[in-house]
C-alpha atoms as a PDB file:
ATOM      1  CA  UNK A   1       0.000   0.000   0.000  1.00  0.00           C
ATOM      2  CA  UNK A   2       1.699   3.546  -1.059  1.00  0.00           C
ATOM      3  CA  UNK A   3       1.775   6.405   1.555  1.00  0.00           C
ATOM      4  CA  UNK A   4      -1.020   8.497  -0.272  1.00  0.00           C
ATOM      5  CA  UNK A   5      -3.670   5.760  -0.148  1.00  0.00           C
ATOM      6  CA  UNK A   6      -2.426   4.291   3.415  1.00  0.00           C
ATOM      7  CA  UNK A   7      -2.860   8.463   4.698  1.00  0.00           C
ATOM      8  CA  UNK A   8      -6.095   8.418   2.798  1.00  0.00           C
ATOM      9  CA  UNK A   9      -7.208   5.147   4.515  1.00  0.00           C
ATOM     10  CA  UNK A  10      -6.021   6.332   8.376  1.00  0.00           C
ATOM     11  CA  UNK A  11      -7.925  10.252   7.296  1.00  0.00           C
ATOM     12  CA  UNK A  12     -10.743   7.896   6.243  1.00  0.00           C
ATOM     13  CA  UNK A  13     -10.597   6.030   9.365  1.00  0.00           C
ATOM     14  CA  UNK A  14     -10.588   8.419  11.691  1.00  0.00           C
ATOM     15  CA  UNK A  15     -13.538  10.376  10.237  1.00  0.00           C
ATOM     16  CA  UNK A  16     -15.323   7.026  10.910  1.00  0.00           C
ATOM     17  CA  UNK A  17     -14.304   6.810  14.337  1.00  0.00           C
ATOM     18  CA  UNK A  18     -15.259  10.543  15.185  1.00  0.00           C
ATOM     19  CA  UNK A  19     -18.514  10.026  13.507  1.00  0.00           C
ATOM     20  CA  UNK A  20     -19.845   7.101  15.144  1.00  0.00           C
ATOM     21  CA  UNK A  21     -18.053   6.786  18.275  1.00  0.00           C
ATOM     22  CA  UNK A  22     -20.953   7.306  20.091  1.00  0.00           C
ATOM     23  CA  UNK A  23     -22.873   4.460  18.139  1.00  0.00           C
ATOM     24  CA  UNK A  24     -19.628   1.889  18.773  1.00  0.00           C
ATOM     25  CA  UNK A  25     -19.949   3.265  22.810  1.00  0.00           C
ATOM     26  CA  UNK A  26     -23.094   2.303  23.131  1.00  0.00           C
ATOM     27  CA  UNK A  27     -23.085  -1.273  21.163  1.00  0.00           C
ATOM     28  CA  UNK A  28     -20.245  -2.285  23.264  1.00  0.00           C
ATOM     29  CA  UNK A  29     -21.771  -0.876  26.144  1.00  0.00           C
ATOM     30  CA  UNK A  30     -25.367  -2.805  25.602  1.00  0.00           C
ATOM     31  CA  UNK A  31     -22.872  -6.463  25.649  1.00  0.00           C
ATOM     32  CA  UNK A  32     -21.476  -5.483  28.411  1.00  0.00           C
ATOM     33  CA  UNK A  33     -21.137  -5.965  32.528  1.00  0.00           C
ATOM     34  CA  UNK A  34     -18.274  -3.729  33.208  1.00  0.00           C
ATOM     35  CA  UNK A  35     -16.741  -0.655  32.133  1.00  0.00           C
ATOM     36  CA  UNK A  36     -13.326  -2.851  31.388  1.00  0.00           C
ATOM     37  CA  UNK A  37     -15.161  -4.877  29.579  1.00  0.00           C
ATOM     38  CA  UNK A  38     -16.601  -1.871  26.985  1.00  0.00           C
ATOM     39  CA  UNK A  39     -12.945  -0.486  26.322  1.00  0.00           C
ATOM     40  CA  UNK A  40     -11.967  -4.326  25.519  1.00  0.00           C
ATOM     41  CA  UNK A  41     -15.072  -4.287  23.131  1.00  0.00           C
ATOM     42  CA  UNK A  42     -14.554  -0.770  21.688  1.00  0.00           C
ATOM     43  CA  UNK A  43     -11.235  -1.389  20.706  1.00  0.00           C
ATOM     44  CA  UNK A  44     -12.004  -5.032  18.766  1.00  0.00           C
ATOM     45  CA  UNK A  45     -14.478  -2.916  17.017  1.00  0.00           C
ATOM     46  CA  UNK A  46     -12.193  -0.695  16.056  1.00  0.00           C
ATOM     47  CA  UNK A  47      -9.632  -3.309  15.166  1.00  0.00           C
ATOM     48  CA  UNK A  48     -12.212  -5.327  12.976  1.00  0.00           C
ATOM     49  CA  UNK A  49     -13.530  -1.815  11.536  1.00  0.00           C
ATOM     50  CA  UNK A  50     -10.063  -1.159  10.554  1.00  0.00           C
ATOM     51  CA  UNK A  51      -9.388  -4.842   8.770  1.00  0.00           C
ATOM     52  CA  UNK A  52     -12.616  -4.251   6.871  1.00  0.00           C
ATOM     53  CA  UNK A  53     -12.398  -0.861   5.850  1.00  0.00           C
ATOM     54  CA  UNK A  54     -10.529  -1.533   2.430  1.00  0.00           C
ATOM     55  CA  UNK A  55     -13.392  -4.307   1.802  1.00  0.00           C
ATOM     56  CA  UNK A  56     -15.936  -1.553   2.461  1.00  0.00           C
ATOM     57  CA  UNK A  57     -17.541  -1.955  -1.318  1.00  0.00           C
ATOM     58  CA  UNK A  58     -20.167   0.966   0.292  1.00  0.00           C
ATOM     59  CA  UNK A  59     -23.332  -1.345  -0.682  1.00  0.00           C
ATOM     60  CA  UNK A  60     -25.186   0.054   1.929  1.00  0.00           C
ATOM     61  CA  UNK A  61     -24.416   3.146   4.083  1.00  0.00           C
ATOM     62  CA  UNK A  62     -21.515   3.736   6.415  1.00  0.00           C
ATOM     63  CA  UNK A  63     -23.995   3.926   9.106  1.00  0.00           C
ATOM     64  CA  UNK A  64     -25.208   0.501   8.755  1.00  0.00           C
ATOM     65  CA  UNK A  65     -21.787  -0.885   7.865  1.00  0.00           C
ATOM     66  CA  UNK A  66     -20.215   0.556  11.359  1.00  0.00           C
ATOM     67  CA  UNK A  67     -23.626  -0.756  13.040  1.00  0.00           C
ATOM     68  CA  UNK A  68     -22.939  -4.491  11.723  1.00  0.00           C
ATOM     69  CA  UNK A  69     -19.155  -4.555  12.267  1.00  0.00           C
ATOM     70  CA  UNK A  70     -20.278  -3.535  15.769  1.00  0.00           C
ATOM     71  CA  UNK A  71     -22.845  -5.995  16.399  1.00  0.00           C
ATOM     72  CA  UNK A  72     -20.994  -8.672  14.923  1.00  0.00           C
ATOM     73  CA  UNK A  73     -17.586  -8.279  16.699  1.00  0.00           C
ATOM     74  CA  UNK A  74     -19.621  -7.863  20.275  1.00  0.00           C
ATOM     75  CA  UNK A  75     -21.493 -11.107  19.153  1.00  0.00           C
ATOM     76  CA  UNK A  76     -18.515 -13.029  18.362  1.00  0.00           C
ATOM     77  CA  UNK A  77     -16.640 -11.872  21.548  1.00  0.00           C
ATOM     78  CA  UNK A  78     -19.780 -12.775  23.738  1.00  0.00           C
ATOM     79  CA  UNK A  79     -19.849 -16.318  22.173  1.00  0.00           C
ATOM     80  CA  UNK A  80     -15.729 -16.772  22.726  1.00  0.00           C
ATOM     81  CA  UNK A  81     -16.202 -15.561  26.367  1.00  0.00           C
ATOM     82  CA  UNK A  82     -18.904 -18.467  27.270  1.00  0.00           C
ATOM     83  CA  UNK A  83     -16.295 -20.977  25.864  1.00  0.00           C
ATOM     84  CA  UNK A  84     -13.557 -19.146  28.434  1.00  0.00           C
ATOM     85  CA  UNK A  85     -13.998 -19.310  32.652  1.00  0.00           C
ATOM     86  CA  UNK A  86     -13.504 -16.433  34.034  1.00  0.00           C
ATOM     87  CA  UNK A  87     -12.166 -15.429  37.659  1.00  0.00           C
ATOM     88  CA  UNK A  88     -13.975 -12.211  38.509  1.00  0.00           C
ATOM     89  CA  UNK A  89     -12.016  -9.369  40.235  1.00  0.00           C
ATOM     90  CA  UNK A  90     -13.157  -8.400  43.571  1.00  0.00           C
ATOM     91  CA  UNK A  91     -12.712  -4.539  43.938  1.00  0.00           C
ATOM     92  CA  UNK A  92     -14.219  -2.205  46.609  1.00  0.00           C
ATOM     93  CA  UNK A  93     -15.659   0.473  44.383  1.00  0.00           C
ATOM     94  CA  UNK A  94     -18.947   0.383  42.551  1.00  0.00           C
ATOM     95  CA  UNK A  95     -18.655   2.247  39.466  1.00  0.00           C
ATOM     96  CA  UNK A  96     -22.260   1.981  38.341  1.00  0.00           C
ATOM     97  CA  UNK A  97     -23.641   3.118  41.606  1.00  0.00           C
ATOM     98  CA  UNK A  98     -25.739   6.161  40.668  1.00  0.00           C
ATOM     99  CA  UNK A  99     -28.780   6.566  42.171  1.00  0.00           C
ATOM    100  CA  UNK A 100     -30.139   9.261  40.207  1.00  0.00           C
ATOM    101  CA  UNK A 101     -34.073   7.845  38.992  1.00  0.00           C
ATOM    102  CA  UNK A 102     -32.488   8.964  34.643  1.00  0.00           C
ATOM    103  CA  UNK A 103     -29.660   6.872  35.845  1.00  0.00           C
ATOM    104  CA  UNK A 104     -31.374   3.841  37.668  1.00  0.00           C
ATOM    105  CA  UNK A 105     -34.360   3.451  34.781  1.00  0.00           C
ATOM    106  CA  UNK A 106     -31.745   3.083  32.012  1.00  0.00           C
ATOM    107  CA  UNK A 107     -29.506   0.565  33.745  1.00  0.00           C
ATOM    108  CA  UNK A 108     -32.914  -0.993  34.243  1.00  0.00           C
ATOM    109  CA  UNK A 109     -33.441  -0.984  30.715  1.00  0.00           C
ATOM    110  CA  UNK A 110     -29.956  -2.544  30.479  1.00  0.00           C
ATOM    111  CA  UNK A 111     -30.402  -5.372  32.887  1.00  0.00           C
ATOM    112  CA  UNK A 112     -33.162  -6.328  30.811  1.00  0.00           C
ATOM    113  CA  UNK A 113     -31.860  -6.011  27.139  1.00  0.00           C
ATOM    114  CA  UNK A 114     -28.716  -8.163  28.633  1.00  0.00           C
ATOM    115  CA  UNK A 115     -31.068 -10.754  29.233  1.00  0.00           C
ATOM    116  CA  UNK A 116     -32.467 -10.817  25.686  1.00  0.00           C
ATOM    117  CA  UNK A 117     -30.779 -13.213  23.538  1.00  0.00           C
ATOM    118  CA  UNK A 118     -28.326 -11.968  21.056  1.00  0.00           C
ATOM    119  CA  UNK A 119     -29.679 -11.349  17.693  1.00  0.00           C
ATOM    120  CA  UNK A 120     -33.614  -9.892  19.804  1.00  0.00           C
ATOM    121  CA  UNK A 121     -31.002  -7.131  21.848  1.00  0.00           C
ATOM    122  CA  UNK A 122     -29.224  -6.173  18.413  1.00  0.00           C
ATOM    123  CA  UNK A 123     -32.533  -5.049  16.551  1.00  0.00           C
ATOM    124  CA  UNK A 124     -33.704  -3.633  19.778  1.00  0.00           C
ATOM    125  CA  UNK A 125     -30.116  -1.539  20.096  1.00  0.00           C
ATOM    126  CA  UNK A 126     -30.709  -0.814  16.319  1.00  0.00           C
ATOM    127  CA  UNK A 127     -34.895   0.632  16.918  1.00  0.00           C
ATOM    128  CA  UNK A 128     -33.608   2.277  20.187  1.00  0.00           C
ATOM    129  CA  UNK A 129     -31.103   4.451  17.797  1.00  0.00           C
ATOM    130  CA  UNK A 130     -34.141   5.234  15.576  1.00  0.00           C
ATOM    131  CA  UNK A 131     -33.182   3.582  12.958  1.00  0.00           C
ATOM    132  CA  UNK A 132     -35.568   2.329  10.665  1.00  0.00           C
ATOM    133  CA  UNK A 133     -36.570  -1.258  10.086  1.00  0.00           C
ATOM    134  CA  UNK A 134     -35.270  -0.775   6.543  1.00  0.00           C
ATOM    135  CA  UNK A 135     -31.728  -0.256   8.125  1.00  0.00           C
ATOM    136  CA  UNK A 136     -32.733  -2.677  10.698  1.00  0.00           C
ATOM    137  CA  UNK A 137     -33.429  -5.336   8.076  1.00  0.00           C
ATOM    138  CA  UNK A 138     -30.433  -4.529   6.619  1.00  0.00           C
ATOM    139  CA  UNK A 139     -28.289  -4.723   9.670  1.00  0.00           C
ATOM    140  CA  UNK A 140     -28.859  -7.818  10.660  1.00  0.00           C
ATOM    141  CA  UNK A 141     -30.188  -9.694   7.439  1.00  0.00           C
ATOM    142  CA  UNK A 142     -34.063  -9.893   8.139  1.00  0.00           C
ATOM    143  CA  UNK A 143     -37.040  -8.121   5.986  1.00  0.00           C
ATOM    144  CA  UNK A 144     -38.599  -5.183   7.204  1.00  0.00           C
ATOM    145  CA  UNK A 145     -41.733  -7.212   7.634  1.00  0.00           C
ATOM    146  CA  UNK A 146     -39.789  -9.761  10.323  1.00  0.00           C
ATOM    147  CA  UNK A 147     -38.091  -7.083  12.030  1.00  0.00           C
ATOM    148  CA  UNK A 148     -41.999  -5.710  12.928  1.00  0.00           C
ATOM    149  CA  UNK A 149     -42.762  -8.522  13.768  1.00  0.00           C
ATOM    150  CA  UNK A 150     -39.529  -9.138  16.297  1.00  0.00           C
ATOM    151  CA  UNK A 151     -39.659  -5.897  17.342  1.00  0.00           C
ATOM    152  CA  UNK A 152     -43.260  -6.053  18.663  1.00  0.00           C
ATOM    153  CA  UNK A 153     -42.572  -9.521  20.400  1.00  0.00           C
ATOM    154  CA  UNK A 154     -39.514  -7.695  22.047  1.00  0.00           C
ATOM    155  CA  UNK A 155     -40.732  -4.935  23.604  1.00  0.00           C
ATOM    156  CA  UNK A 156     -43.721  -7.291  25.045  1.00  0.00           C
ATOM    157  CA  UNK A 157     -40.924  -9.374  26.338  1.00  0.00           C
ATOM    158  CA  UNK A 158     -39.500  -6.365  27.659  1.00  0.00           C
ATOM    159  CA  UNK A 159     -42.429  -5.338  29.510  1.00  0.00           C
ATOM    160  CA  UNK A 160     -42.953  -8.307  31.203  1.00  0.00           C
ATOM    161  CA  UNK A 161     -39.505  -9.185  32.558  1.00  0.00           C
ATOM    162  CA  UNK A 162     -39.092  -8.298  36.009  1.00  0.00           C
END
């Protein structure tokens, strides 16, 4: 790769990054338990974002491109981390222990998307970013028509758990 289109690609990259930093956060964040654990995410995204960028054929938007490498790297990592045990670190200081009532509904919210199975909390990440079951179809390779239909069955789910 010559200088010009490696600087191109890194200029490239980094406009992805700013852009949709926010949208990697809060994938990682949603297949998460731990703050260590979103950084460790975050940056295989970024790694697998910047393996795939070159392949980027721009088929569908850049959007729904950064929204699928997301999904799928936190999807893969999830299913490698069931195959490893894990020794949990014991530490003193809660992180997550906010009691404000914004604070305490969302991680609410969170307990119970975590408890969705994989592919159900990626179109409900996807309709919770207001995108629209066109890109949600796309995302994740359903029709429009079965993303409605998920979606619905969802957020019934979701209002029963307890």
């Amino acid at each position: 790769m010559e200088n010009t289109e490696r600087d191109n690609l890194e200029s490239e990259f980094t406009r992805i990054v700013t852009e949709y930093k926010n949208t990697i956060y809060m994938v990682c964040y949603m297949f998460s338990k731990n703050n260590e654990e979103v950084q460790d995410l975050s940056q295989e995204v970024l790694i697998n974002l910047w393996r795939s960028l070159p392949k980027f054929e721009r088929k569908s938007s850049m959007k729904t491109w950064v929204w699928r490498v997301s999904l799928y790297t936190c999807i893969s990592q999830e299913r490698k981390s069931r195959l490893r045990k894990r020794l949990p670190l014991e530490i003193d200081i809660d992180l997550y222990n906010d009691v404000d009532s914004d604070t305490l509904q969302i991680k609410k919210l969170h307990e119970r998307i975590n408890r969705l199975g994989m592919f159900d909390r990626a179109i409900i990440l996807l309709w919770l970013e207001n995108m629209s079951y066109e890109e949600i179809g796309s995302v994740v390779g359903i029709s429009e028509k079965n993303v409605s239909v998920r979606l619905h069955r969802i957020k019934e789910q979701l209002k029963t758990m307890k």
